[in-house]
N, C-alpha and C. Protein backbone atom coordinates (compact mmCIF):
# COMPACT_ATOMS: atom_id res chain seq x y z
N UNK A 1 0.84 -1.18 0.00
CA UNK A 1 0.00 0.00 0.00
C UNK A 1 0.89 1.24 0.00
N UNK A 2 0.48 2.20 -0.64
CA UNK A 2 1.36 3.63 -1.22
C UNK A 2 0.89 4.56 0.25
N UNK A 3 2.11 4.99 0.99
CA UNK A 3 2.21 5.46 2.33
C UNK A 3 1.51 7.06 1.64
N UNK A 4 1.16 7.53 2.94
CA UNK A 4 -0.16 8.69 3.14
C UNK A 4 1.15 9.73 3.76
N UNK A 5 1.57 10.67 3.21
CA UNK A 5 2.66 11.23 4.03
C UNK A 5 2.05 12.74 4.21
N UNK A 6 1.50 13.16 5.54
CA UNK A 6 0.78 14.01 5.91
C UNK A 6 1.77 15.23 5.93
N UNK A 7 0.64 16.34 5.30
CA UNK A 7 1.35 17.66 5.30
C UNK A 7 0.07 19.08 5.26
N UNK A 8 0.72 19.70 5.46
CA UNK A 8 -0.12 21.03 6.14
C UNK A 8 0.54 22.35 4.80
N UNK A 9 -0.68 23.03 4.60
CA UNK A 9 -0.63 24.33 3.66
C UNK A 9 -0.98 25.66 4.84
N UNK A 10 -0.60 27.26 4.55
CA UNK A 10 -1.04 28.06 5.13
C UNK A 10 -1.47 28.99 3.99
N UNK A 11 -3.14 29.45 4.37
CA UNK A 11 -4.04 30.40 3.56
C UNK A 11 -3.89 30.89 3.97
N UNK A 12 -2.78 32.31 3.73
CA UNK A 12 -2.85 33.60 4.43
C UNK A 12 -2.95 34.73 3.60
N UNK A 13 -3.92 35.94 3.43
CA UNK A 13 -4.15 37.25 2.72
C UNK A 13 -3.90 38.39 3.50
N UNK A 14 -3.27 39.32 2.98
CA UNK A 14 -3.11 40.38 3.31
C UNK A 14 -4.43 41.38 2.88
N UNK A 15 -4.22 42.75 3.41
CA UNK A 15 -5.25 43.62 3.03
C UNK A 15 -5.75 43.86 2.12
N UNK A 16 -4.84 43.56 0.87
CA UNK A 16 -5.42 43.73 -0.49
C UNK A 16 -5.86 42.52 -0.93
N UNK A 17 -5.91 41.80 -0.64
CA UNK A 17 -6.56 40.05 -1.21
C UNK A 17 -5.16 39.41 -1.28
N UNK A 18 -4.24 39.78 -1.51
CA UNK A 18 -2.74 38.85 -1.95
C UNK A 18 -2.68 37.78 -1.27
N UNK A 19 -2.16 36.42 -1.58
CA UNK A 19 -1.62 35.20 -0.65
C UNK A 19 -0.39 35.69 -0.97
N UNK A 20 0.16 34.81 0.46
CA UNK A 20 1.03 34.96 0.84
C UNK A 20 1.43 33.18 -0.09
N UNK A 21 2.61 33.34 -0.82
CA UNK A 21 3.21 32.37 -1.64
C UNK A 21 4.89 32.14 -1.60
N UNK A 22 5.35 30.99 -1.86
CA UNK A 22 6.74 31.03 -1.54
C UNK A 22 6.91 30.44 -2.93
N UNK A 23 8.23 30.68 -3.75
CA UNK A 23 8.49 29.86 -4.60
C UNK A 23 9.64 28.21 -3.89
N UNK A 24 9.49 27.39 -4.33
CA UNK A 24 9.91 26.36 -3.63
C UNK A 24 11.82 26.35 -4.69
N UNK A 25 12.65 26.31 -3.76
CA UNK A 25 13.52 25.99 -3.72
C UNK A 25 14.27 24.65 -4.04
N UNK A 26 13.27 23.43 -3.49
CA UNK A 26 13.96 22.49 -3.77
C UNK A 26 12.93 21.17 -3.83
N UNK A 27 12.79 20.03 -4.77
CA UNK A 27 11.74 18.77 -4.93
C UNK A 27 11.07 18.80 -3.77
N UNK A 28 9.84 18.33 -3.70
CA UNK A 28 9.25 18.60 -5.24
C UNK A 28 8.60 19.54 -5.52
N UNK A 29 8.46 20.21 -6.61
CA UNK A 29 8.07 21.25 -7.53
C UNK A 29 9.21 22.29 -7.34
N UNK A 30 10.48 21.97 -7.64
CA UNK A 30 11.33 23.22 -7.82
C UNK A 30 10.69 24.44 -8.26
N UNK A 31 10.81 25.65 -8.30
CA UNK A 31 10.63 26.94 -8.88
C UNK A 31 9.56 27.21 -9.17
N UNK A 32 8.83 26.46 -8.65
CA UNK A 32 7.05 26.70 -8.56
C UNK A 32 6.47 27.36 -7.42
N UNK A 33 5.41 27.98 -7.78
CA UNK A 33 5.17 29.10 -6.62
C UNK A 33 4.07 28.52 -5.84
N UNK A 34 4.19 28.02 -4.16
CA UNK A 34 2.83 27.42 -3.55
C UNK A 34 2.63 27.99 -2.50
N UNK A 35 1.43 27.37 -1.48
CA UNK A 35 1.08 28.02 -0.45
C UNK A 35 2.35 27.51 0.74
N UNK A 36 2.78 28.24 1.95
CA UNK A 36 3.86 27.86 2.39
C UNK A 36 3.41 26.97 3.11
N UNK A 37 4.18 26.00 3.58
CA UNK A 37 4.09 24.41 4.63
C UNK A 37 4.83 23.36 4.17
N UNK A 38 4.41 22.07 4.70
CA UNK A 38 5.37 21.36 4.41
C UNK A 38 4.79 20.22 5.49
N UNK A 39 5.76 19.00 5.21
CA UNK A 39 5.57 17.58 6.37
C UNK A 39 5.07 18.19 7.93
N UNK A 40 3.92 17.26 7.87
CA UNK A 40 3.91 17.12 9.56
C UNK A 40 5.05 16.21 10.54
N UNK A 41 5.38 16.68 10.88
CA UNK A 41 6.76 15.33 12.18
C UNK A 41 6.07 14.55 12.82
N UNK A 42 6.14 13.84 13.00
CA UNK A 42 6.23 12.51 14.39
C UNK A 42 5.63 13.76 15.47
N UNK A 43 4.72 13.24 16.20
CA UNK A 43 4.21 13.66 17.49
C UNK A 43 3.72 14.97 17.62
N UNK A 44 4.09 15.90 16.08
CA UNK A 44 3.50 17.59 15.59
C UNK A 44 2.04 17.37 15.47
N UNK A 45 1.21 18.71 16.07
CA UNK A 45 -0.13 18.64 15.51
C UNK A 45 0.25 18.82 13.84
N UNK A 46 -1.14 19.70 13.44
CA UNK A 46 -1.22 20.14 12.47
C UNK A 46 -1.05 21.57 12.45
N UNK A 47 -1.42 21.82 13.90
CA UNK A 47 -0.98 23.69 13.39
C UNK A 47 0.64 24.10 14.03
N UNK A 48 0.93 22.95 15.29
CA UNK A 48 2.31 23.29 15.49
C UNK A 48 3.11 23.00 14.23
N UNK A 49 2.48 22.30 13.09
CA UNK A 49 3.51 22.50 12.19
C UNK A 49 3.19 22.97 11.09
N UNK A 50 1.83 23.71 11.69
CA UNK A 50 1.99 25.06 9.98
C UNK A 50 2.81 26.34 10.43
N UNK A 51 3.12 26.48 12.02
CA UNK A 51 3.93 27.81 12.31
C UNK A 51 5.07 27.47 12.13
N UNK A 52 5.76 25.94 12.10
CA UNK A 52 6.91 25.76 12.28
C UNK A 52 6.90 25.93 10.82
N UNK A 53 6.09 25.54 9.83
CA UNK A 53 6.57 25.57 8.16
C UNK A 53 6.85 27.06 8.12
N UNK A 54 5.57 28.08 8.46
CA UNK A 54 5.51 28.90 7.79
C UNK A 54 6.73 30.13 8.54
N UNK A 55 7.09 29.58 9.39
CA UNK A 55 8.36 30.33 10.27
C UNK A 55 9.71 30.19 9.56
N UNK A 56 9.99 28.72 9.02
CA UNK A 56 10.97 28.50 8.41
C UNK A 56 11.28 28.67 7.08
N UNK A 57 10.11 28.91 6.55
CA UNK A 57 9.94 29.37 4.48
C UNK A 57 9.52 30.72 4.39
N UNK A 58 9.29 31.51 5.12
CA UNK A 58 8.95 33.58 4.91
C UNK A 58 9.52 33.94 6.23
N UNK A 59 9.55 33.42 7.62
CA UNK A 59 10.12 34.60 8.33
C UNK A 59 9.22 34.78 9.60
N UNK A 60 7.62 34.79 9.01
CA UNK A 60 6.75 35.35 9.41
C UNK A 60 6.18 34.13 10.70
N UNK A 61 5.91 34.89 11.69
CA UNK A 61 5.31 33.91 12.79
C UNK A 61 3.27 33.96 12.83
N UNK A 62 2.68 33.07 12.49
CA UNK A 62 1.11 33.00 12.34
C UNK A 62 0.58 31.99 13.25
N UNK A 63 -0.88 32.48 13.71
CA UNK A 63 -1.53 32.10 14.21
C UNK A 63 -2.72 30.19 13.24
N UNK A 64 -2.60 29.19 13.77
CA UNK A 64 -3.23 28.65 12.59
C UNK A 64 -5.09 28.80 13.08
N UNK A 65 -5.67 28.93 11.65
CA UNK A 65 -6.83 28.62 11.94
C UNK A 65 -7.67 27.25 11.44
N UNK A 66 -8.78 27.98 10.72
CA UNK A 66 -9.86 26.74 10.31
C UNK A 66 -9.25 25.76 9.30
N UNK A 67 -9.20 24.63 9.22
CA UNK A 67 -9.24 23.82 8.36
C UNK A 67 -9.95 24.28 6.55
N UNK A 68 -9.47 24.74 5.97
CA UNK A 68 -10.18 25.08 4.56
C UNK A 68 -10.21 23.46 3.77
N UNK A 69 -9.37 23.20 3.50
CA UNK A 69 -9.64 21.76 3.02
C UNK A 69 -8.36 21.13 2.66
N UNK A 70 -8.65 19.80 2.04
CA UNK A 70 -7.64 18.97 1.86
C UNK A 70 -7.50 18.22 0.73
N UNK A 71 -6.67 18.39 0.36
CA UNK A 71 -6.01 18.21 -1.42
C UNK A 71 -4.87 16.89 -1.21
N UNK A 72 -4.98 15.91 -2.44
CA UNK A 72 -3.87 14.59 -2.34
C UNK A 72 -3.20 14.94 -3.77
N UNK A 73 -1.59 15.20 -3.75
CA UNK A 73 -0.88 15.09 -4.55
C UNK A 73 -0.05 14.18 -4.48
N UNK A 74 0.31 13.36 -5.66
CA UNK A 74 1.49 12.41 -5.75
C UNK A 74 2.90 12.94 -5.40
N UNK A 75 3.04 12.01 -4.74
CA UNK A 75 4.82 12.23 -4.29
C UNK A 75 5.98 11.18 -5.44
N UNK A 76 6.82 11.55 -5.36
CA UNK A 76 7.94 10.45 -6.07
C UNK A 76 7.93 9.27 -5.88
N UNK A 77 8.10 9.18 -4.71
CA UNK A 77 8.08 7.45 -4.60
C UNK A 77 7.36 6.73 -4.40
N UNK A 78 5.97 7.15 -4.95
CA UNK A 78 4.74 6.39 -5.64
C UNK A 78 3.34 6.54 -4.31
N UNK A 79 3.61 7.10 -2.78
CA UNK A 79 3.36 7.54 -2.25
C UNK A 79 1.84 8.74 -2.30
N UNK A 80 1.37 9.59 -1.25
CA UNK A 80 0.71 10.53 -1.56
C UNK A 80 0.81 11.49 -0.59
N UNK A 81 0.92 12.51 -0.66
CA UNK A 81 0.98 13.73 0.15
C UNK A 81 -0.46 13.98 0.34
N UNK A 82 -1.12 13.75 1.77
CA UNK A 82 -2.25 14.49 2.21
C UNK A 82 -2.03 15.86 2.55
N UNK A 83 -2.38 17.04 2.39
CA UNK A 83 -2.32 17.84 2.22
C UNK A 83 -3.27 18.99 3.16
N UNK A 84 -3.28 19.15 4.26
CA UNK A 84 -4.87 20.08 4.98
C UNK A 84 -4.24 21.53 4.98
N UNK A 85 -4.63 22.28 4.22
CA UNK A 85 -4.76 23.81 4.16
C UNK A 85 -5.29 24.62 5.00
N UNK A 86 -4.94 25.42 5.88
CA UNK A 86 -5.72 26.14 7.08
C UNK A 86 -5.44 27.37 6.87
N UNK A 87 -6.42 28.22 7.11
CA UNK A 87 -6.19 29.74 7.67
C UNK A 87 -5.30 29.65 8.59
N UNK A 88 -4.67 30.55 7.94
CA UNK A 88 -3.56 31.52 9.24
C UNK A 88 -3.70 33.09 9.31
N UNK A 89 -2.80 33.30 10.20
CA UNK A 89 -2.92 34.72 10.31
C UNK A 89 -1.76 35.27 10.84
N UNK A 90 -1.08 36.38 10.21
CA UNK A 90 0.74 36.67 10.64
C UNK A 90 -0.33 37.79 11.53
N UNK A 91 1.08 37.15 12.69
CA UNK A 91 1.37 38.15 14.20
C UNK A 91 2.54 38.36 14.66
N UNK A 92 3.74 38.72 13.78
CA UNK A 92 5.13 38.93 13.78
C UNK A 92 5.56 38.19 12.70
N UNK A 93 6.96 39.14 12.70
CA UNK A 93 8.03 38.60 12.00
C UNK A 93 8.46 39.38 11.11
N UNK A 94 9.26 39.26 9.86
CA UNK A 94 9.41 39.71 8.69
C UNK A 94 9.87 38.60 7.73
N UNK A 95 9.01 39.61 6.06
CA UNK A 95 8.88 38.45 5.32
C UNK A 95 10.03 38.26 4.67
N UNK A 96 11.03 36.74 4.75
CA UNK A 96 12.25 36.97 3.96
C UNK A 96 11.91 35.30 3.85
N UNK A 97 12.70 34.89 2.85
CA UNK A 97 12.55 33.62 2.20
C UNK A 97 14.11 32.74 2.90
N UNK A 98 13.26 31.69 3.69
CA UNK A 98 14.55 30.87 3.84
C UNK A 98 14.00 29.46 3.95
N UNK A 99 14.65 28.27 4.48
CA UNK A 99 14.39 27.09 4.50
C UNK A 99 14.50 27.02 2.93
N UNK A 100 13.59 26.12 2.29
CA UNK A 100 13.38 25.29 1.28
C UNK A 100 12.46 26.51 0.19
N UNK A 101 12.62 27.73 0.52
CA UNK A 101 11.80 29.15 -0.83
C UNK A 101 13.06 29.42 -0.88
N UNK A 102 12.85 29.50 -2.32
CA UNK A 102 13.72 30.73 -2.91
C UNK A 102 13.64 32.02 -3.37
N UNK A 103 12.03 31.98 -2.99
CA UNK A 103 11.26 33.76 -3.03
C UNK A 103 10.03 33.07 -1.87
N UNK A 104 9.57 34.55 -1.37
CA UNK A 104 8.67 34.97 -1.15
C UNK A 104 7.50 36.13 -0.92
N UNK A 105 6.49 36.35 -1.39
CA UNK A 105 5.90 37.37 -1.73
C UNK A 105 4.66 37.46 -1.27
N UNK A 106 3.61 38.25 -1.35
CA UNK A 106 2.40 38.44 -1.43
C UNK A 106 2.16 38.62 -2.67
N UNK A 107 1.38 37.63 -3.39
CA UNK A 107 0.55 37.60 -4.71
C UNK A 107 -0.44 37.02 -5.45
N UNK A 108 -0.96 37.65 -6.21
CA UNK A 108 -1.91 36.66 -6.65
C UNK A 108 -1.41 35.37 -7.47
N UNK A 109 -1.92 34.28 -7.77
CA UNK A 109 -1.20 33.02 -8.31
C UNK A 109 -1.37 32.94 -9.62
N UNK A 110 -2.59 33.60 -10.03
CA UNK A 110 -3.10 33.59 -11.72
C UNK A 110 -2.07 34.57 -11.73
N UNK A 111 -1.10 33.86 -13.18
CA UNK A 111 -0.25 34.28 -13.87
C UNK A 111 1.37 33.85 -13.57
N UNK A 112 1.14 33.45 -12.34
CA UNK A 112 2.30 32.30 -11.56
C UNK A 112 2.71 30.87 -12.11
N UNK A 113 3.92 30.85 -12.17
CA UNK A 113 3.77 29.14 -12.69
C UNK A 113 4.12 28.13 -10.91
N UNK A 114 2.42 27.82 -10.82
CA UNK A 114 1.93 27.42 -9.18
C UNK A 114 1.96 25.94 -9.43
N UNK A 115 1.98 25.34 -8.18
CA UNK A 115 1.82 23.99 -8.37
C UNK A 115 1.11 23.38 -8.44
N UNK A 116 0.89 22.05 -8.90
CA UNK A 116 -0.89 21.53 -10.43
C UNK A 116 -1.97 22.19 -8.96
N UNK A 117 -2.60 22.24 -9.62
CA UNK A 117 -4.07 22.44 -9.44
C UNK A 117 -4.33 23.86 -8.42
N UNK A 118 -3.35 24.74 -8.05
CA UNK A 118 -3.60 25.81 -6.94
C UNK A 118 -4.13 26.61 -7.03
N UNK A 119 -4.56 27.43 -8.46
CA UNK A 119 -5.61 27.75 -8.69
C UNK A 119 -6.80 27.74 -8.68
N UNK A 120 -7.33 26.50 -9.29
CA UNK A 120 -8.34 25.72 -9.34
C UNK A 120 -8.62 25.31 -8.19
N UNK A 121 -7.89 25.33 -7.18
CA UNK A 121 -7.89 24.93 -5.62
C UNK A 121 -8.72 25.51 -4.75
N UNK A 122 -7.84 26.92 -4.70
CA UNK A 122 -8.42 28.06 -4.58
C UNK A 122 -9.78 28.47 -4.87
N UNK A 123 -10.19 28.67 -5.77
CA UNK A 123 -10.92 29.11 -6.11
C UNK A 123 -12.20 28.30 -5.83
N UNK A 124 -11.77 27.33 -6.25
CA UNK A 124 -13.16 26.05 -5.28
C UNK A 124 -13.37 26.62 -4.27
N UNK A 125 -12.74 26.45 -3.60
CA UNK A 125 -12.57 26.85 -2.39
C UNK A 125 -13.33 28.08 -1.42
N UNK A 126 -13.13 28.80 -3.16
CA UNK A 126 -13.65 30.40 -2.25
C UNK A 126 -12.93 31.19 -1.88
N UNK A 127 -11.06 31.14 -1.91
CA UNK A 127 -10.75 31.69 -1.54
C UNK A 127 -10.02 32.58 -2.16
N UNK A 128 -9.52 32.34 -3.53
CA UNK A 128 -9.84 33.91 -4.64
C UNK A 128 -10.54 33.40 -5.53
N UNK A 129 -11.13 34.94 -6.52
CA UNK A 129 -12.24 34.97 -7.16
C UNK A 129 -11.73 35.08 -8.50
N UNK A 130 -11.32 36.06 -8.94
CA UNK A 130 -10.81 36.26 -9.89
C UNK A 130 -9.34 37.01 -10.29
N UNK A 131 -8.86 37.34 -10.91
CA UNK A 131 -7.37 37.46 -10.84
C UNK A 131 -7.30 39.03 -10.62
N UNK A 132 -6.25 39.55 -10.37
CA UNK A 132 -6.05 41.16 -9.69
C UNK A 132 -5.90 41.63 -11.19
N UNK A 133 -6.15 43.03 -11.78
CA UNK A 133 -6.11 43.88 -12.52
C UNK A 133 -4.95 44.04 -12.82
N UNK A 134 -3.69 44.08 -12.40
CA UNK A 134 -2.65 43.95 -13.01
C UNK A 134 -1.27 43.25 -12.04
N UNK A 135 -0.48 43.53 -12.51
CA UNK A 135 0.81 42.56 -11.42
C UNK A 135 0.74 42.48 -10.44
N UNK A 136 1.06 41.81 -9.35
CA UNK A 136 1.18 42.31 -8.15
C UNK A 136 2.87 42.33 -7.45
N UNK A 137 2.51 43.79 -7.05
CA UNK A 137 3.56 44.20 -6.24
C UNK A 137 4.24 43.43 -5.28
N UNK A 138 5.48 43.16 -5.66
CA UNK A 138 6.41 42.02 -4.13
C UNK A 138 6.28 42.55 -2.97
């Protein structure tokens, strides 16, 4: 049986609608732009390790919230990444890209090369509508 390897996303917007997005640094999805998180550990909830993701890939220290939902992507070694996406909310820090980003920004994703389906994710979801009027500002 193909192991379930649990992992956590953070939905976070700023004042103008922007997510907060990291480009990924390193497998899987090199240079693709996603929501920040990563593996749950051995004995981690789920939100002690969306602050620990999202502390170690922007900078920024957040509060986790509601459960938005949960998405299964294939992993490499034939495996699946469960995936639970939660509201967060930054309450310190500053945003600088380290751990496993090699950017990070506030932006919208339409027009991003994001990882499969984050758009379409989104937007199910409810949680953007349609794409911003023009670039968005880093």
């Amino acid at each position: 049986m193909a192991q379930k390897i649990p992992c956590v996303g953070a939905i976070i917007t700023d004042g103008d609608g922007r997510l907060l997005l990291i480009q990924r640094g390193h497998e899987p999805w090199t240079g693709l732009w996603s929501l920040p998180g990563g593996h749950v550990e051995p004995g981690e909830s789920d939100a002690e390790a969306l602050v620990r993701e999202v502390r170690e890939e922007t900078g920024l220290l957040v509060t986790a919230g509601p459960l938005i939902g949960t998405v299964e992507r294939p992993a490499a070694d034939g495996g699946t990444y469960v995936i639970r996406d939660y509201a967060a909310e930054v309450i310190g820090g500053t945003l600088v890209p380290g751990d496993d980003a090699d950017d990070a920004r506030w932006a919208h994703p339409a027009g991003l090369p994001v990882t499969e389906r984050l758009v379409e994710t989104l937007t199910d979801w409810g949680v953007i509508t349609t794409p911003p009027p023009g670039p968005s500002p880093r």
